[in-house]
C-alpha atoms as a PDB file:
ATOM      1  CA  UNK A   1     -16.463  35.020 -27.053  1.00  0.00           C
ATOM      2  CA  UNK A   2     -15.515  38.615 -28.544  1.00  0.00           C
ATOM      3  CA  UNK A   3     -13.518  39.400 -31.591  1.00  0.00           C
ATOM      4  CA  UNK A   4     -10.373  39.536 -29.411  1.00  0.00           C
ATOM      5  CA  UNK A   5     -10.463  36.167 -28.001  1.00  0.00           C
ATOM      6  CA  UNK A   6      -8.027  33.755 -29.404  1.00  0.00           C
ATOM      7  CA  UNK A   7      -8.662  30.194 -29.346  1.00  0.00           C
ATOM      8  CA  UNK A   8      -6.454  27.844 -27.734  1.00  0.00           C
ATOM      9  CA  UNK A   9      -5.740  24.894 -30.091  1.00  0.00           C
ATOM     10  CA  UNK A  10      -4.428  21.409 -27.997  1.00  0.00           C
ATOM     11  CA  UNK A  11      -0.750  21.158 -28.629  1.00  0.00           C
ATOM     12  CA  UNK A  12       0.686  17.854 -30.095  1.00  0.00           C
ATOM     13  CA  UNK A  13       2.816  15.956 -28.252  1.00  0.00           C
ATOM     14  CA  UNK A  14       5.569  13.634 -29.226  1.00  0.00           C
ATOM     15  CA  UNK A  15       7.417  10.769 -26.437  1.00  0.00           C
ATOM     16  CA  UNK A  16      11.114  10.443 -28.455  1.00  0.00           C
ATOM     17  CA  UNK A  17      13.604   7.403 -27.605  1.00  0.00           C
ATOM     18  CA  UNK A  18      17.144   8.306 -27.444  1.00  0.00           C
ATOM     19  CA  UNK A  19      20.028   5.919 -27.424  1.00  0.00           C
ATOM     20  CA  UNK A  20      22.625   7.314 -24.992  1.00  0.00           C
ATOM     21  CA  UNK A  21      26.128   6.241 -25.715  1.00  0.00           C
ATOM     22  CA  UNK A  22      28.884   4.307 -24.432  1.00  0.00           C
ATOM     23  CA  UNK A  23      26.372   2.014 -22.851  1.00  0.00           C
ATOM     24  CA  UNK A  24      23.340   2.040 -25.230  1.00  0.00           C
ATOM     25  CA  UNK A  25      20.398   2.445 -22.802  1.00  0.00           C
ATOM     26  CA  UNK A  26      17.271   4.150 -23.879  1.00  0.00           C
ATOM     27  CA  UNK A  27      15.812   7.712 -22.230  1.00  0.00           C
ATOM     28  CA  UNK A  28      13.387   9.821 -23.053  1.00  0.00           C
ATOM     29  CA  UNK A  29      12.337  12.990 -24.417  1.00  0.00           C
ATOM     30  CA  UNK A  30       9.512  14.737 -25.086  1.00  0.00           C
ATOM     31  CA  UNK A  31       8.343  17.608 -27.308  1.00  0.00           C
ATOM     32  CA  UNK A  32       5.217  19.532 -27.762  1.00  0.00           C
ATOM     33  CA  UNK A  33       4.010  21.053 -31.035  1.00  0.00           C
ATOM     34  CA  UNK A  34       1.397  24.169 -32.249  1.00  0.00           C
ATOM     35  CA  UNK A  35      -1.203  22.512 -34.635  1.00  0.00           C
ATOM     36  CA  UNK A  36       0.768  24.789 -37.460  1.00  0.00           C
ATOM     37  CA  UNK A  37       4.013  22.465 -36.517  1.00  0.00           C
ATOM     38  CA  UNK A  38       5.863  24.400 -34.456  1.00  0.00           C
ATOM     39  CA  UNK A  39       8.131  23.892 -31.688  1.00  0.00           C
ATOM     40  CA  UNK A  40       5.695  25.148 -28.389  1.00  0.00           C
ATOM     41  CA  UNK A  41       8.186  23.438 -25.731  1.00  0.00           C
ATOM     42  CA  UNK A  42      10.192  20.519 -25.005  1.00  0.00           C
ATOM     43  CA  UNK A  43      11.969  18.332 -21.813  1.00  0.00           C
ATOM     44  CA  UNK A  44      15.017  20.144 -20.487  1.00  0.00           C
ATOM     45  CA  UNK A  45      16.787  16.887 -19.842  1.00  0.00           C
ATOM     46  CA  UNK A  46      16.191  13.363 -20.642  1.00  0.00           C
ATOM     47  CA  UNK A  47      14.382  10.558 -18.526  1.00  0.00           C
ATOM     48  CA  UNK A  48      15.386   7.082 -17.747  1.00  0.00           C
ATOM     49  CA  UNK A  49      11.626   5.800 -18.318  1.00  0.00           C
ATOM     50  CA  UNK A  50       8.701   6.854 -20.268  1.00  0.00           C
ATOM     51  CA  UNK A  51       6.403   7.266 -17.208  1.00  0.00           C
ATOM     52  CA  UNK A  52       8.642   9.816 -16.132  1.00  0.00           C
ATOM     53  CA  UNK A  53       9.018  11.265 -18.977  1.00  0.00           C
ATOM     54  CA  UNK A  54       4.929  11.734 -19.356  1.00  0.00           C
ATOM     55  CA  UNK A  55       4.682  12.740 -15.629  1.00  0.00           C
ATOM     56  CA  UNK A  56       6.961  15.571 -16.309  1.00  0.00           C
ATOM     57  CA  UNK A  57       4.956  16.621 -19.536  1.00  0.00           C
ATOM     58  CA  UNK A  58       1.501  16.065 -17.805  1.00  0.00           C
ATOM     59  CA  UNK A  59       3.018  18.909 -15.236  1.00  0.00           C
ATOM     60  CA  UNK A  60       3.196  21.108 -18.148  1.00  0.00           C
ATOM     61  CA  UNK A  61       0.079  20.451 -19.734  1.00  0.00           C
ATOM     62  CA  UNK A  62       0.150  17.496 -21.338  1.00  0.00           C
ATOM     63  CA  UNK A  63      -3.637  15.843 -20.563  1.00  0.00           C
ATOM     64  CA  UNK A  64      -3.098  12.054 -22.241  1.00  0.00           C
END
């Protein structure tokens, strides 16, 4: 490894329930964080369960 090379920390991810209104049912969000806490990427929409919600974060990197 030179000088140059940066090391590529694992990001942190997070699975978030939401409560959608009028109805109350649960989706999902997730977001993934730098190891200094910052806001890397996130879901552009929200998912019914939280196996979709981790498939759709695994195709972006997410490895757990």
């Amino acid at each position: 490894m030179t000088s140059s090379d940066k090391i590529q920390l694992p990001l942190r991810w997070q699975f978030l329930p939401e409560q959608e209104h009028p109805d109350r049912s649960v989706r999902w969000r997730w977001k993934a964080y730098t190891q200094a806490g910052a806001l890397a990427m996130q879901s552009e929409r929200s998912f019914e369960t939280l196996t979709e919600c981790m498939e759709d974060a695994r195709a972006r990197g997410y490895g757990g």
